[in-house]
C-alpha atoms as a PDB file:
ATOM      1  CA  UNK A   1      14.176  43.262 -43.988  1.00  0.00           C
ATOM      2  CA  UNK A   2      11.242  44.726 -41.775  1.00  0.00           C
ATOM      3  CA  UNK A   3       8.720  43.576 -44.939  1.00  0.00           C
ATOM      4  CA  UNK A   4      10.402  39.885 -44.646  1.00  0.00           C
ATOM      5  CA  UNK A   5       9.720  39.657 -41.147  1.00  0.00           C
ATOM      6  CA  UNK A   6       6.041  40.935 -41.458  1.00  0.00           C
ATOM      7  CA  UNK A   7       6.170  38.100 -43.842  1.00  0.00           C
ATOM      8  CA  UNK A   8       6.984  35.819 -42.027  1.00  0.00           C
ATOM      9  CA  UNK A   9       4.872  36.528 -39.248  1.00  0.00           C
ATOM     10  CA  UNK A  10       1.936  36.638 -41.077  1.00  0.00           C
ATOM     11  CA  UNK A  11       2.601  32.818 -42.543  1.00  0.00           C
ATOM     12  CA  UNK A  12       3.209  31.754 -39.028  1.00  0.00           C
ATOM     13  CA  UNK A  13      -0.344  32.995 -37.983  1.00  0.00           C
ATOM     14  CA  UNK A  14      -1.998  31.452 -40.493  1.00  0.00           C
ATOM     15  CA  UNK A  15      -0.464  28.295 -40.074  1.00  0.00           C
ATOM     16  CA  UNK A  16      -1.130  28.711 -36.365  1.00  0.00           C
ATOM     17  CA  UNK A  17      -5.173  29.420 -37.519  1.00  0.00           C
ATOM     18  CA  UNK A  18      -5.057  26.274 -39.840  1.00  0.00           C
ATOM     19  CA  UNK A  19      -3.412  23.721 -36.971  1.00  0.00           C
ATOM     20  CA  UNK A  20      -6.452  24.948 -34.597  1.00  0.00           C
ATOM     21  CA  UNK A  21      -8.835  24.593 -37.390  1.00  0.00           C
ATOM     22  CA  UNK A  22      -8.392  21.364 -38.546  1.00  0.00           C
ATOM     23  CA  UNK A  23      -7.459  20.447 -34.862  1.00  0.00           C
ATOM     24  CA  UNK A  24     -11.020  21.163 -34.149  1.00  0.00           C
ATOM     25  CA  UNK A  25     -12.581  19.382 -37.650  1.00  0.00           C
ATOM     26  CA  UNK A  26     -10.735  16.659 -36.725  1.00  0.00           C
ATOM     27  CA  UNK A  27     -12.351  16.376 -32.714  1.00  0.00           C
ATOM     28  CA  UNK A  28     -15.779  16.611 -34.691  1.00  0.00           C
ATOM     29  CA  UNK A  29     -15.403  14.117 -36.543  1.00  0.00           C
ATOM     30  CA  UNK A  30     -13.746  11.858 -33.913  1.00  0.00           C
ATOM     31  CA  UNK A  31     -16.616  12.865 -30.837  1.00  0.00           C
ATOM     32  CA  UNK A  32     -19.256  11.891 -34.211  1.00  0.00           C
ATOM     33  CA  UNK A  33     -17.529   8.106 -34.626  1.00  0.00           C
ATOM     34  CA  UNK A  34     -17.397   7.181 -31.000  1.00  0.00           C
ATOM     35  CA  UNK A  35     -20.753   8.393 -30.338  1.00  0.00           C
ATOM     36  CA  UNK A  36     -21.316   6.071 -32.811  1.00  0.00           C
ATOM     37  CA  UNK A  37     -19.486   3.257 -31.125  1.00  0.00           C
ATOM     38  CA  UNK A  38     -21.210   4.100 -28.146  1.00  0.00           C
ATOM     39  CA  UNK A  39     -24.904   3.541 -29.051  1.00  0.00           C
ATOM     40  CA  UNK A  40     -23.471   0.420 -30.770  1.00  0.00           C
ATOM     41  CA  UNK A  41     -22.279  -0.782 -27.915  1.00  0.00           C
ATOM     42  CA  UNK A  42     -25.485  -0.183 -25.957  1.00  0.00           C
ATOM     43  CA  UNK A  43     -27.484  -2.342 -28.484  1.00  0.00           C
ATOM     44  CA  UNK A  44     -25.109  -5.138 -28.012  1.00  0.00           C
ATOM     45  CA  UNK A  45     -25.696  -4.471 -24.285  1.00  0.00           C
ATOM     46  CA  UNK A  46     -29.140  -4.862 -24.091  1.00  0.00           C
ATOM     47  CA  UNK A  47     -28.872  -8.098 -26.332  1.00  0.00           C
ATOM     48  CA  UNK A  48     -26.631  -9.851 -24.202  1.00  0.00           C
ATOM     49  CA  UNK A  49     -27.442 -13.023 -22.479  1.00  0.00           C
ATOM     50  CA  UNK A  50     -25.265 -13.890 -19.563  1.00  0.00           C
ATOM     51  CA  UNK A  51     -24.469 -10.793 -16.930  1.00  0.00           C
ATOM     52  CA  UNK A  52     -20.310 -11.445 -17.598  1.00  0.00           C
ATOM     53  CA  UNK A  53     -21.002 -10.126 -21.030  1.00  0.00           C
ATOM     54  CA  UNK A  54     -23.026  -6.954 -20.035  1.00  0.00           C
ATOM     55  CA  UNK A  55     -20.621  -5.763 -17.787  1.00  0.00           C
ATOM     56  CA  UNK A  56     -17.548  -6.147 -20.045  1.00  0.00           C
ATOM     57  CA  UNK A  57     -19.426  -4.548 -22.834  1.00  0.00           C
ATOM     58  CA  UNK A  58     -20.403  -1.880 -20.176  1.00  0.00           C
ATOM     59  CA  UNK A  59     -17.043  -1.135 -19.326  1.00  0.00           C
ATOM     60  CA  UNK A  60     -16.107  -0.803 -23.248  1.00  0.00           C
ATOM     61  CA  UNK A  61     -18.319   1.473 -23.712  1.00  0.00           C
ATOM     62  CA  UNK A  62     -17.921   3.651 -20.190  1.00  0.00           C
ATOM     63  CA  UNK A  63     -14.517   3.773 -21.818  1.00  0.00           C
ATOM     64  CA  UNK A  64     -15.573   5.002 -25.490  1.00  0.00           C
ATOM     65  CA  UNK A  65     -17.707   7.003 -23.619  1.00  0.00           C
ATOM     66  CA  UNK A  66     -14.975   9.582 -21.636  1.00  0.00           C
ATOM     67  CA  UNK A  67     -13.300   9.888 -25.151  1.00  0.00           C
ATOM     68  CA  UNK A  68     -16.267  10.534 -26.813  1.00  0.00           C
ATOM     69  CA  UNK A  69     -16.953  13.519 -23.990  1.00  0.00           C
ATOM     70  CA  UNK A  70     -13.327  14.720 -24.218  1.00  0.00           C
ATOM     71  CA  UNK A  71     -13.323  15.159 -27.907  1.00  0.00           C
ATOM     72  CA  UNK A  72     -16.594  17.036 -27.971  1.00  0.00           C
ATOM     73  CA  UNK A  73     -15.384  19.335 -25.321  1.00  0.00           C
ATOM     74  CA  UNK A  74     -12.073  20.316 -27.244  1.00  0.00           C
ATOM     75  CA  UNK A  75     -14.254  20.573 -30.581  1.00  0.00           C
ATOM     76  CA  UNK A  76     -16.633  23.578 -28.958  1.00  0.00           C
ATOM     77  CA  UNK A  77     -13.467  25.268 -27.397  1.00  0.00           C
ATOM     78  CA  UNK A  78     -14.705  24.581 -24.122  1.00  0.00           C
ATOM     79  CA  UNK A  79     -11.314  23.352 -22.895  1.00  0.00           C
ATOM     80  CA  UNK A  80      -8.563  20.820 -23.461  1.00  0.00           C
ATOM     81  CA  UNK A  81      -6.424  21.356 -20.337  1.00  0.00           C
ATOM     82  CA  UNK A  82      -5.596  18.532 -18.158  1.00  0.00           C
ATOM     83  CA  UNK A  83      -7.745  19.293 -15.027  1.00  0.00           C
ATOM     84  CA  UNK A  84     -10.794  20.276 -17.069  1.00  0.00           C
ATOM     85  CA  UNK A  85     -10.673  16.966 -19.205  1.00  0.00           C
ATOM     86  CA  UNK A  86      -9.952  14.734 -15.946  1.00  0.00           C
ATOM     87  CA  UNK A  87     -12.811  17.190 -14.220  1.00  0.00           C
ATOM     88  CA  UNK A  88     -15.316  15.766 -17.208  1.00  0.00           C
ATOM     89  CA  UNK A  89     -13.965  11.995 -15.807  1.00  0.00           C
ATOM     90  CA  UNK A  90     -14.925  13.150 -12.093  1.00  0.00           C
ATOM     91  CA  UNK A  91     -18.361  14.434 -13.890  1.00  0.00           C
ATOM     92  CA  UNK A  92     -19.167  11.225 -15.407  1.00  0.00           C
ATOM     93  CA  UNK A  93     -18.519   8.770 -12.683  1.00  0.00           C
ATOM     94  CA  UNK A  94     -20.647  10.630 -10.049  1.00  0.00           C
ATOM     95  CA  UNK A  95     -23.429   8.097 -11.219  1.00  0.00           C
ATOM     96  CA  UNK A  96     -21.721   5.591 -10.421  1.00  0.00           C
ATOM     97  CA  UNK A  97     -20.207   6.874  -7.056  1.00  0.00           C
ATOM     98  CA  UNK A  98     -22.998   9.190  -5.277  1.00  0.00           C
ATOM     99  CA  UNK A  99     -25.211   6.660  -4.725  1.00  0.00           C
ATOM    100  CA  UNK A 100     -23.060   4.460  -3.001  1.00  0.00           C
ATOM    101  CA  UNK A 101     -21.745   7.765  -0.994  1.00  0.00           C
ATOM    102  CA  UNK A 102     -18.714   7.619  -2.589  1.00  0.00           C
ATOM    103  CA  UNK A 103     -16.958  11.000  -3.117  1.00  0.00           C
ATOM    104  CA  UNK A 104     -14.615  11.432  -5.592  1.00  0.00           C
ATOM    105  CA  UNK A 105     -12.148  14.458  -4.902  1.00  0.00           C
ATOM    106  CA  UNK A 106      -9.852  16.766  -7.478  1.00  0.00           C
ATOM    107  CA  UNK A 107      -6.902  18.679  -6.414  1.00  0.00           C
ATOM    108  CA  UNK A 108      -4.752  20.486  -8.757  1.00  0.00           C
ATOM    109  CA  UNK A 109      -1.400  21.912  -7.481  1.00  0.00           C
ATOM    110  CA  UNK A 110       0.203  22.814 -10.595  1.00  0.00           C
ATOM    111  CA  UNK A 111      -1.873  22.695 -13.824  1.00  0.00           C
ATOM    112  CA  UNK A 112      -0.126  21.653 -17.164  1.00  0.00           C
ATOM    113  CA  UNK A 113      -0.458  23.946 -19.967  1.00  0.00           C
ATOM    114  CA  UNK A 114       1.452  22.242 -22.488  1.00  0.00           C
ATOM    115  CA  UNK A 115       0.182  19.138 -23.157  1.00  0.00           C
ATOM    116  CA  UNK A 116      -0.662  18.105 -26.292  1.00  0.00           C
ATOM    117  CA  UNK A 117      -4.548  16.407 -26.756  1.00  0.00           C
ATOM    118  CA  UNK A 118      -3.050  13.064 -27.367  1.00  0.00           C
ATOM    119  CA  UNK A 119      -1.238  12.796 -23.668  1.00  0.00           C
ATOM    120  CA  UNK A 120      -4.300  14.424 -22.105  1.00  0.00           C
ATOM    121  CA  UNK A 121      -6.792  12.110 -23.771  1.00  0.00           C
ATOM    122  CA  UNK A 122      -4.384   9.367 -22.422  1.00  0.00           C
ATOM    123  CA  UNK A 123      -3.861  10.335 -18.801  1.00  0.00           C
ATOM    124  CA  UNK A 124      -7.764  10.697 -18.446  1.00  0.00           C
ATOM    125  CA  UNK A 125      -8.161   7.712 -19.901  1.00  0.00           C
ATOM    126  CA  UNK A 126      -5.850   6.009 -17.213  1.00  0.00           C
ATOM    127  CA  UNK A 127      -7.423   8.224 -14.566  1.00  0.00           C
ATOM    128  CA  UNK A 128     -10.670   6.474 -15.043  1.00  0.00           C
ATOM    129  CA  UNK A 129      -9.428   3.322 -15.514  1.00  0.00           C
ATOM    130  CA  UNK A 130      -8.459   3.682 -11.581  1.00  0.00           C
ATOM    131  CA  UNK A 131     -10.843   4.992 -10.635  1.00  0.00           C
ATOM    132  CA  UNK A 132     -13.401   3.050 -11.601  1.00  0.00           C
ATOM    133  CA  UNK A 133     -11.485   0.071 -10.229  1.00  0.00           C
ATOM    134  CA  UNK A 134     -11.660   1.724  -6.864  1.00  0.00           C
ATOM    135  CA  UNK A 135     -15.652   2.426  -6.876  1.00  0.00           C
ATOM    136  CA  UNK A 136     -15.758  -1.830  -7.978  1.00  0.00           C
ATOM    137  CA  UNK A 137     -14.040  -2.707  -5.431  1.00  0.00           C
ATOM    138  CA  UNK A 138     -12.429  -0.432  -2.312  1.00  0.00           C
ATOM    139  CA  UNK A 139     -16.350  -0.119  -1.402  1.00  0.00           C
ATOM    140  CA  UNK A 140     -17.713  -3.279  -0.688  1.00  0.00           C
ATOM    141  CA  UNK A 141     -21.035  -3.751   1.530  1.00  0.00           C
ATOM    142  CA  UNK A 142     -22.483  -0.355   1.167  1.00  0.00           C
ATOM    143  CA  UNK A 143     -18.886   1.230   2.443  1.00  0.00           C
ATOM    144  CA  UNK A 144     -19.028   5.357   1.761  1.00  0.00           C
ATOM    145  CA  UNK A 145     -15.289   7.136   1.273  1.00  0.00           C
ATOM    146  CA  UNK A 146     -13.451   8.595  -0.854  1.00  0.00           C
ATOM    147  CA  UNK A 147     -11.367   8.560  -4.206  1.00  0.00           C
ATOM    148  CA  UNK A 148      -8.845  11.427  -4.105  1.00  0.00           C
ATOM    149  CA  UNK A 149      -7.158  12.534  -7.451  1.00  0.00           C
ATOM    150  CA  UNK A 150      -4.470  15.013  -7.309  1.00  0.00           C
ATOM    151  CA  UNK A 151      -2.346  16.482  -9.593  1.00  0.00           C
ATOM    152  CA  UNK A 152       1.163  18.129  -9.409  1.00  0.00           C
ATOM    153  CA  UNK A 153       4.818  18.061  -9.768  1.00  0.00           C
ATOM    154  CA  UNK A 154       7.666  16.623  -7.825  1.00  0.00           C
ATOM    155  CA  UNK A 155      10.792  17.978  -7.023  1.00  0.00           C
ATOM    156  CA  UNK A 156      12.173  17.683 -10.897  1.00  0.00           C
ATOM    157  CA  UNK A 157       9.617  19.453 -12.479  1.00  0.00           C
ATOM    158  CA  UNK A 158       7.593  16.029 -13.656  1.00  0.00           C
ATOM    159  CA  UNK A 159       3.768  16.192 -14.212  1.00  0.00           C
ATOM    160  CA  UNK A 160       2.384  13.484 -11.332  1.00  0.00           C
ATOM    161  CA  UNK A 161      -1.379  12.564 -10.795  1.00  0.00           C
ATOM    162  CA  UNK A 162      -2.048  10.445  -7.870  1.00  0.00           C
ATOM    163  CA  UNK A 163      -4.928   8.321  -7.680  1.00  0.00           C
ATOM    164  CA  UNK A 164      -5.959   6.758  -4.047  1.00  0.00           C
ATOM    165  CA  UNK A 165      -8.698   6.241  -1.979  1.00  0.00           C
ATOM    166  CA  UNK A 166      -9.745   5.165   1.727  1.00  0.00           C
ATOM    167  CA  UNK A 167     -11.554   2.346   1.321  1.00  0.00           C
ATOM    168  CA  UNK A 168     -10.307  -1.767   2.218  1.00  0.00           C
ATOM    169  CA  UNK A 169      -7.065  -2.821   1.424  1.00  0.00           C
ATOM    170  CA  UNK A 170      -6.608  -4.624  -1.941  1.00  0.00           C
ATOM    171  CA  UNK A 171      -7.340  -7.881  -2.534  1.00  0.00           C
ATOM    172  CA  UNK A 172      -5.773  -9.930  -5.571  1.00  0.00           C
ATOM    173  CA  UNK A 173      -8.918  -8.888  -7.540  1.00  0.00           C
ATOM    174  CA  UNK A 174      -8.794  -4.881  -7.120  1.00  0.00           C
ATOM    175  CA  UNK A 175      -4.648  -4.505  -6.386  1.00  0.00           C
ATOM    176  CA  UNK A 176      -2.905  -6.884  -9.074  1.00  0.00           C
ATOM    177  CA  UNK A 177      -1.770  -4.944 -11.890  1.00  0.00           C
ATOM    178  CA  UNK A 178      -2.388  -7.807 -13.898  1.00  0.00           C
ATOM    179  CA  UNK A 179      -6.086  -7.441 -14.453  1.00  0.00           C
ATOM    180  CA  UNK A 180      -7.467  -5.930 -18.007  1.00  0.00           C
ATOM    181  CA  UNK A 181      -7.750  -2.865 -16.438  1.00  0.00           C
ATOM    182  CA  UNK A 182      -4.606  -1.995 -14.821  1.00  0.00           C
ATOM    183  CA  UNK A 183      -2.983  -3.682 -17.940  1.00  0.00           C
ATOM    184  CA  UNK A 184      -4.621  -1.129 -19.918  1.00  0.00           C
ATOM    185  CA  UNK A 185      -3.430   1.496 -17.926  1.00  0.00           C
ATOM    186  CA  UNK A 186       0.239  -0.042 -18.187  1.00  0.00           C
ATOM    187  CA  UNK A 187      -0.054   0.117 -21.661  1.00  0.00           C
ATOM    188  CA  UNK A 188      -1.633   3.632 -21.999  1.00  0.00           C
ATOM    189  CA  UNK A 189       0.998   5.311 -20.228  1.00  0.00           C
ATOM    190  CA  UNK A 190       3.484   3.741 -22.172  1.00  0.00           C
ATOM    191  CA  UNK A 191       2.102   4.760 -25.221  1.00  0.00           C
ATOM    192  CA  UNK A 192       2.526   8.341 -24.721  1.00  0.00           C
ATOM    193  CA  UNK A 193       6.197   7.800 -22.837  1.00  0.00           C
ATOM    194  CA  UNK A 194       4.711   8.048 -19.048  1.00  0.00           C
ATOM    195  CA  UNK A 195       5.129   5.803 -16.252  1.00  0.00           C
ATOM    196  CA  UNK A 196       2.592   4.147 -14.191  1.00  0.00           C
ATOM    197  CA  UNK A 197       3.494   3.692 -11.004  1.00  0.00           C
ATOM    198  CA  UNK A 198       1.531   0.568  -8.033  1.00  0.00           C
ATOM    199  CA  UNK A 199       1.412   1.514  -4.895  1.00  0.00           C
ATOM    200  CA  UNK A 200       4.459   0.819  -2.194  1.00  0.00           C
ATOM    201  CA  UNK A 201       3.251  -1.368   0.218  1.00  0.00           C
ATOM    202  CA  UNK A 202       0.923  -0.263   2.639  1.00  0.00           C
ATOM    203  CA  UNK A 203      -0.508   2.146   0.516  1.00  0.00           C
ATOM    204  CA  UNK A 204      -2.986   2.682  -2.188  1.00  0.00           C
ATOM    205  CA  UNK A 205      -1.746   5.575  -4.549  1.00  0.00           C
ATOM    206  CA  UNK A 206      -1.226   4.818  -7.637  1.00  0.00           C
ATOM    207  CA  UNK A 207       1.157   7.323  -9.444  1.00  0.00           C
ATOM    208  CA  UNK A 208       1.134   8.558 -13.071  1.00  0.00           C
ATOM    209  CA  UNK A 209       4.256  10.156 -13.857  1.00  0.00           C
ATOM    210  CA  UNK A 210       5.144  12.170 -17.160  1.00  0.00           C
ATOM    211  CA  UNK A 211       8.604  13.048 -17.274  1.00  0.00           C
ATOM    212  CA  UNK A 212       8.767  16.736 -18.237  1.00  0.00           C
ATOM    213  CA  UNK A 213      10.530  16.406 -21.796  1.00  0.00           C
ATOM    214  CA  UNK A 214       8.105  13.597 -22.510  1.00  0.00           C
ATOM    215  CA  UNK A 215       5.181  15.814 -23.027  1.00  0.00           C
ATOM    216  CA  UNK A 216       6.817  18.733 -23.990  1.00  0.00           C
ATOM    217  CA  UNK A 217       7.992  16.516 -27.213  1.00  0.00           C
ATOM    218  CA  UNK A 218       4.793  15.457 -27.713  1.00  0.00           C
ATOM    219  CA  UNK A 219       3.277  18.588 -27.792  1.00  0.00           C
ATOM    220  CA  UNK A 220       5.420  19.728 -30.310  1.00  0.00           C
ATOM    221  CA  UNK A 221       4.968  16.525 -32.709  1.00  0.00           C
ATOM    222  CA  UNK A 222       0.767  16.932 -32.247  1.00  0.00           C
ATOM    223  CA  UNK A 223       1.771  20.348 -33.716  1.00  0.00           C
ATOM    224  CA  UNK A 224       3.738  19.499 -36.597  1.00  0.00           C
ATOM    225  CA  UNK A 225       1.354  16.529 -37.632  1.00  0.00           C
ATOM    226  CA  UNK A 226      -1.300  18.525 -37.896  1.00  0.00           C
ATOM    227  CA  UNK A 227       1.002  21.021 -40.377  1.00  0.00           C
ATOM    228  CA  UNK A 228       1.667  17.835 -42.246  1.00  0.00           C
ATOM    229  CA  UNK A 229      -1.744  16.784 -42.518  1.00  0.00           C
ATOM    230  CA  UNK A 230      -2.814  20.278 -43.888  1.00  0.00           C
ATOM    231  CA  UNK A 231      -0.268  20.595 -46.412  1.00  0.00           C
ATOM    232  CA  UNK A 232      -1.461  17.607 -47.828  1.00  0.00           C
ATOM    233  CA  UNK A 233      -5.401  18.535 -47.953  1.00  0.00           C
ATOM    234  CA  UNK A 234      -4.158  22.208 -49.004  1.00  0.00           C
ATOM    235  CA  UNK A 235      -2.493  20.474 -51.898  1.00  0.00           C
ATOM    236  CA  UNK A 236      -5.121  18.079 -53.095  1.00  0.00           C
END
């Protein structure tokens, strides 16, 4: 009995050892193709005629960009938690926001530790999708303030982030959620089972909400694909 269970044990490390391993092969070869996609993008950039197309193509590839910087960080090991991937979002918008004065702000109340990379890919994604739409346009005419991000949990245990800021009010431009990018972020936190939240009127948080079996499930299908997938390379 006791030799069965050392058995077993010793299976379910190694399958542990492969799921990080090819978790991390498969990060490498992911940060590789969208760095790809980024300098592609840049070309096309530079070769652009009218200033509409520069800035669309700009914001494709700001966006390629932050996935490009997450999946390099969780292929060295560096980290793949929630408030260190949305920290690299902070991180790469500065250049956009300090020279306006523009401070963008991270608060984390309660960290989530059992995401899977999927859902925190996702959420980061969203996160700059906001907040990039508040540098455009809460700030208008050289306006300095700030873009607060803070993430928690409310009274039933669900992951929130807030996104806000102090700048103008919206206009139909900045606070429809009918624009490309607040469609996007509509559709992003659908895709991994999480709601996305406009602001109540009067306000200017946007809320991200992941109900707290949602990404608990999800963790625990990221970890069974990846078994999947390396049954099948073990067995080719």
């Amino acid at each position: 009995m006791a030799s069965n269970m050392s058995m077993m044990s010793a299976v379910v490390r190694r399958a542990g050892q492969n799921d990080d391993l090819l978790l991390r092969e498969t990060n490498h070869r992911c940060s590789n193709d969208l760095q790809l996609v980024v300098g592609l993008l840049a070309l096309q950039s530079r070769q652009a005629v009218t200033p509409e197309t520069r800035e669309a193509l700009a914001d494709v590839m700001e966006r390629v960009a932050i996935l490009a910087r997450v999946r390099s960080a969780q292929h060295r090991g560096r980290t793949s938690s929630l408030e260190g991937t949305i920290r690299q979002v902070c991180e790469a918008l500065q250049s956009q926001s300090e020279p306006r004065s523009i401070l963008i702000s991270l608060e984390v109340q309660d960290e989530a530790h059992d995401l899977s990379a999927t859902h925190t890919t996702t959420l980061a994604l969203v996160v700059n999708e906001l907040t990039t739409n508040a540098i455009k346009y809460a700030f208008q005419d050289g306006a300095s303030g700030i873009i607060r991000i803070w993430i928690g949990r409310n009274g039933g245990g669900d992951l929130v982030i807030i996104v806000e800021d102090d700048g103008r009010p919206f206009v139909e431009a900045a606070g429809s959620t009918k624009g490309l990018g607040m469609g996007l972020a509509k559709r992003l936190m659908a895709s991994i089972g999480g709601l996305f939240i406009p602001p109540p009127s009067g306000s200017k948080a946007f809320e991200l909400r992941m109900p707290v079996n949602t990404h608990r499930r999800g963790a625990i299908r990221a970890r069974l694909t990846c078994r999947k997938i390396y049954a099948v390379w073990a067995h080719q």
